[in-house]
C-alpha atoms as a PDB file:
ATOM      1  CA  UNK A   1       0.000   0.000   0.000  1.00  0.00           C
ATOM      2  CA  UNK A   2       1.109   3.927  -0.754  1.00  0.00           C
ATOM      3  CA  UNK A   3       1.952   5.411   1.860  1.00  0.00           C
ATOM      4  CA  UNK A   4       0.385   9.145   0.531  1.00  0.00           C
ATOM      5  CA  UNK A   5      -2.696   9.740   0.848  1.00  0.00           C
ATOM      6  CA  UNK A   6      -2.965  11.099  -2.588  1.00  0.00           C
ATOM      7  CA  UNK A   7      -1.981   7.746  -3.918  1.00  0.00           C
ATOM      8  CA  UNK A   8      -5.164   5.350  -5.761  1.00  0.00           C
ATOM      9  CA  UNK A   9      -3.804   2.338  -3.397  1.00  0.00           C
ATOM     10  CA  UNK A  10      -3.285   4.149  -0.273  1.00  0.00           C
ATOM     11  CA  UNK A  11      -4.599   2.313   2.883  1.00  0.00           C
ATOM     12  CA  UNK A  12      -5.456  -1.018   0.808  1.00  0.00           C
ATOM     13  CA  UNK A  13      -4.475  -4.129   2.972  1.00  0.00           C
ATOM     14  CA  UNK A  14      -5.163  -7.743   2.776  1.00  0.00           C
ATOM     15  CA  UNK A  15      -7.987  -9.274   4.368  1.00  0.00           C
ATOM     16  CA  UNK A  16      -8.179 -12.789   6.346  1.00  0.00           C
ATOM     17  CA  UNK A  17      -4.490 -11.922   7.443  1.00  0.00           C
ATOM     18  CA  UNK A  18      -3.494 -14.953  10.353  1.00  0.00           C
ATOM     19  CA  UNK A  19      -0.799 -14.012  12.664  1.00  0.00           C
ATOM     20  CA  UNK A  20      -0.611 -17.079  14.339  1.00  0.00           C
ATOM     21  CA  UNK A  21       2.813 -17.716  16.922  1.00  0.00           C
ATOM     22  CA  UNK A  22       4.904 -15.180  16.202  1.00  0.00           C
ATOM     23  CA  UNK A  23       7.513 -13.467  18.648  1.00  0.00           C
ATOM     24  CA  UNK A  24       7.851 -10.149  18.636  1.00  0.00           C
ATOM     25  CA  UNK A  25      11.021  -8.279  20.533  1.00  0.00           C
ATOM     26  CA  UNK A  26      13.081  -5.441  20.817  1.00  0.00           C
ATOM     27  CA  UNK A  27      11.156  -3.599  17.866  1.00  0.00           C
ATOM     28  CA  UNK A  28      11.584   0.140  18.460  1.00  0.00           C
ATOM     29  CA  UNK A  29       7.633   0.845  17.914  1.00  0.00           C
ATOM     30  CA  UNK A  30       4.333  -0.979  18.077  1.00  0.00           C
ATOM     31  CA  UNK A  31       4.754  -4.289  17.171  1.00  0.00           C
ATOM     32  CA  UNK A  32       1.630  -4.559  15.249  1.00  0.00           C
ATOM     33  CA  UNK A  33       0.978  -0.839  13.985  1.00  0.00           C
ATOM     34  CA  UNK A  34      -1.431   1.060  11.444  1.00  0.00           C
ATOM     35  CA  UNK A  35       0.534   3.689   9.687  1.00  0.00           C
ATOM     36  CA  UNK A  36      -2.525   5.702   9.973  1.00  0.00           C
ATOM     37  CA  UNK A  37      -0.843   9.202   9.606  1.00  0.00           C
ATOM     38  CA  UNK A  38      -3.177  10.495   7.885  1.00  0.00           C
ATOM     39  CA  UNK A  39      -6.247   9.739   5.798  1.00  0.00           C
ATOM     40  CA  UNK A  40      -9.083   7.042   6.787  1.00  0.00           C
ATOM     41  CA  UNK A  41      -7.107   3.580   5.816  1.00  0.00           C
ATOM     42  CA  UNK A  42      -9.108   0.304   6.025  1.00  0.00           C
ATOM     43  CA  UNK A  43      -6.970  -2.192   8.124  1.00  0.00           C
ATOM     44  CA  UNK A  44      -7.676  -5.732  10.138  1.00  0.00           C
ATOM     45  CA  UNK A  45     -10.954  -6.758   8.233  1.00  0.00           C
ATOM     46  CA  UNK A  46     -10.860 -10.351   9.246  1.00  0.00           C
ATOM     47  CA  UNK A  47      -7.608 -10.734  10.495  1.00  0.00           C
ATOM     48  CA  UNK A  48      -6.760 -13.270  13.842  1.00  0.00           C
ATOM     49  CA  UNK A  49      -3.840 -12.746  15.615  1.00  0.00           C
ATOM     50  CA  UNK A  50      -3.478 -15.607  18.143  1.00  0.00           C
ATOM     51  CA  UNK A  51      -0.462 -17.407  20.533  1.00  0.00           C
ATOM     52  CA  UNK A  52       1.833 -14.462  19.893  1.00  0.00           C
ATOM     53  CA  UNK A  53       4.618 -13.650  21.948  1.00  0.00           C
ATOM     54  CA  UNK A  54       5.201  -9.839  22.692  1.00  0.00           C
ATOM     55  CA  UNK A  55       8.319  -9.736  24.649  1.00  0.00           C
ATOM     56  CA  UNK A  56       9.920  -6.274  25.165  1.00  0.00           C
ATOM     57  CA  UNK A  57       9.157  -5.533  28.553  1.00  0.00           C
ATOM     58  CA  UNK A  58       6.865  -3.437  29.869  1.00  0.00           C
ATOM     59  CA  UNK A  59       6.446  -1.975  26.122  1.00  0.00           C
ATOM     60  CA  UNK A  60       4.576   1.850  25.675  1.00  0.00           C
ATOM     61  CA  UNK A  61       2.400   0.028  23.191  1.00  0.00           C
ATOM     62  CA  UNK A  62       2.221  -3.067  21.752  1.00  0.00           C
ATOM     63  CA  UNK A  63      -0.382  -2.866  19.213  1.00  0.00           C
ATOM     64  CA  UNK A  64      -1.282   0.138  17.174  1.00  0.00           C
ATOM     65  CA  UNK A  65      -4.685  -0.495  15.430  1.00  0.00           C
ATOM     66  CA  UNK A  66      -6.826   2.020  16.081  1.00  0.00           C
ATOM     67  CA  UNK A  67      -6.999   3.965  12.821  1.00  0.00           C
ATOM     68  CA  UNK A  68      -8.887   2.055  10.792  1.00  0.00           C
ATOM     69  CA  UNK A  69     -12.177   2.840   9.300  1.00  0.00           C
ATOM     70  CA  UNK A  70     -13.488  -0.248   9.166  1.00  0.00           C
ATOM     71  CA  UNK A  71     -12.577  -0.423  13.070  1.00  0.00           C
ATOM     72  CA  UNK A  72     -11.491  -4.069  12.659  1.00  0.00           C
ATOM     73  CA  UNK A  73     -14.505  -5.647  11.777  1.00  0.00           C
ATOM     74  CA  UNK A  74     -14.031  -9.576  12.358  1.00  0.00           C
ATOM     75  CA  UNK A  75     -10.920  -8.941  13.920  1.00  0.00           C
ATOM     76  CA  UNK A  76      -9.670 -10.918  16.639  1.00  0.00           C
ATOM     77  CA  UNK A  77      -7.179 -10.649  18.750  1.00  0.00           C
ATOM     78  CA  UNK A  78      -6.488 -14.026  21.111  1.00  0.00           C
ATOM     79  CA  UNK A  79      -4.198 -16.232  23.174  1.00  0.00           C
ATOM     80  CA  UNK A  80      -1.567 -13.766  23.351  1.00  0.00           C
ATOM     81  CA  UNK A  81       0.936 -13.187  25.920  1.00  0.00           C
ATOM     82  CA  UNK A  82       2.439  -9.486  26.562  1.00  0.00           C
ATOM     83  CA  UNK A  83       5.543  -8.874  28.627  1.00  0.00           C
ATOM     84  CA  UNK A  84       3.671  -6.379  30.762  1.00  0.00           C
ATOM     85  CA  UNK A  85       2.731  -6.060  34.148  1.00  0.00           C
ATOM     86  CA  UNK A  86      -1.185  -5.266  32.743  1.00  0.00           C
ATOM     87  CA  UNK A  87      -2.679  -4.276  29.708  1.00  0.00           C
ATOM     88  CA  UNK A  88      -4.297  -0.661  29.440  1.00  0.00           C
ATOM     89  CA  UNK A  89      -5.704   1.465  26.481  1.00  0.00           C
ATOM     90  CA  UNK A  90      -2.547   2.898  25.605  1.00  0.00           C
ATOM     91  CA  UNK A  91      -0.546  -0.783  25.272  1.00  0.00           C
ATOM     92  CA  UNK A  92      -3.025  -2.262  23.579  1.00  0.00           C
ATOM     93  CA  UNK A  93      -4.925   0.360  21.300  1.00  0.00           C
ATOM     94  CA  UNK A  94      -7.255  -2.104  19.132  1.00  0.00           C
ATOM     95  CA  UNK A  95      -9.922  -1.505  16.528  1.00  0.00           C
ATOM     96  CA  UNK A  96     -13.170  -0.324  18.041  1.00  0.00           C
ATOM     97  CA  UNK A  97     -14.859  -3.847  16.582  1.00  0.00           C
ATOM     98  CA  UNK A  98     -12.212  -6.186  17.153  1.00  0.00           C
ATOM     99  CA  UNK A  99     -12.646  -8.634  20.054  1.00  0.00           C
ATOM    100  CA  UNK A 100      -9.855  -9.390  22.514  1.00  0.00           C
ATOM    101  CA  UNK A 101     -10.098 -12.564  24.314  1.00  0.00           C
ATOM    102  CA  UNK A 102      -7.926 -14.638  26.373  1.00  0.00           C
ATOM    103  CA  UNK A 103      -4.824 -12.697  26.384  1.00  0.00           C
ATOM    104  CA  UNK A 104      -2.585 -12.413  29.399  1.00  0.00           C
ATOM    105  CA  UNK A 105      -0.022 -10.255  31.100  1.00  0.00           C
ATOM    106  CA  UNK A 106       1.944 -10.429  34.516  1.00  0.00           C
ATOM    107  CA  UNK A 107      -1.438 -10.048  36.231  1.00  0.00           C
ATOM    108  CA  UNK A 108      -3.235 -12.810  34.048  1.00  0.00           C
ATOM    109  CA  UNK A 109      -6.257 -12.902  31.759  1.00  0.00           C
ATOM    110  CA  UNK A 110      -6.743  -9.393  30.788  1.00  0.00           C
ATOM    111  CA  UNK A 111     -10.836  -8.549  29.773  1.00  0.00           C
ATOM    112  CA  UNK A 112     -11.154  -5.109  30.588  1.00  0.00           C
ATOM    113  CA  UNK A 113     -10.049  -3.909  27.044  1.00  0.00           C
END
C-alpha cells in the first residue's frame, strides 16, 4: 500500500491476514501498527492474531490499530501473551470492533479492554 494519501492504493491491505505464533522483541515501535498518519485507511478486516509472543518488557504500546475505518470488523485478537505487568488502552490500542479474548499479562487474563 502507498503510503500518501494522494496515492489510488493508499490504505489497501489484505484481508483474512493470520498471525498465528509469532515473537515479537526489541522492535523500536508498536509491534503490530497502522501507519494511519493520515487519511481514513481500512486495516484488520478479518484478520486473527493468536499465541503471539510480545516480549519487550513493559512496552509503551504493543499494538497500534486504532486507525482504521473499518474499526477491525471480524478482527480478533487471542491467546496472546504481553511482557507487561497489565494491559491498558494505551498498550493495547485495538480496533473499536475487534474482540480481545484470552490474552494475558503479569497479572493474568486481561478482559477489561
Amino acid at each position: 500500500a502507498s503510503e500518501s494519501v494522494l496515492e489510488i492504493n493508499y490504505g489497501l491491505q489484505a484481508t483474512n491476514v493470520i498471525i498465528d505464533g509469532v515473537q515479537f522483541y526489541l522492535n523500536t515501535g508498536p509491534d503490530i501498527d497502522d501507519d494511519a498518519a493520515a487519511g481514513n485507511p481500512t486495516y484488520f478486516h478479518q484478520w486473527e492474531i493468536a499465541r503471539c509472543k510480545f516480549m519487550t518488557k513493559n512496552k509503551t504500546t504493543y499494538l497500534d490499530m486504532n486507525g482504521s475505518t473499518a474499526a477491525g470488523t471480524d478482527c480478533l485478537i487471542h491467546d496472546n501473551d504481553f511482557a507487561a505487568a497489565s494491559l491498558d488502552g494505551t498498550k493495547i490500542q485495538k480496533p473499536a470492533n475487534s474482540m480481545f479474548i484470552n490474552n494475558r499479562s503479569q497479572t493474568g487474563i486481561e478482559t477489561a479492554l
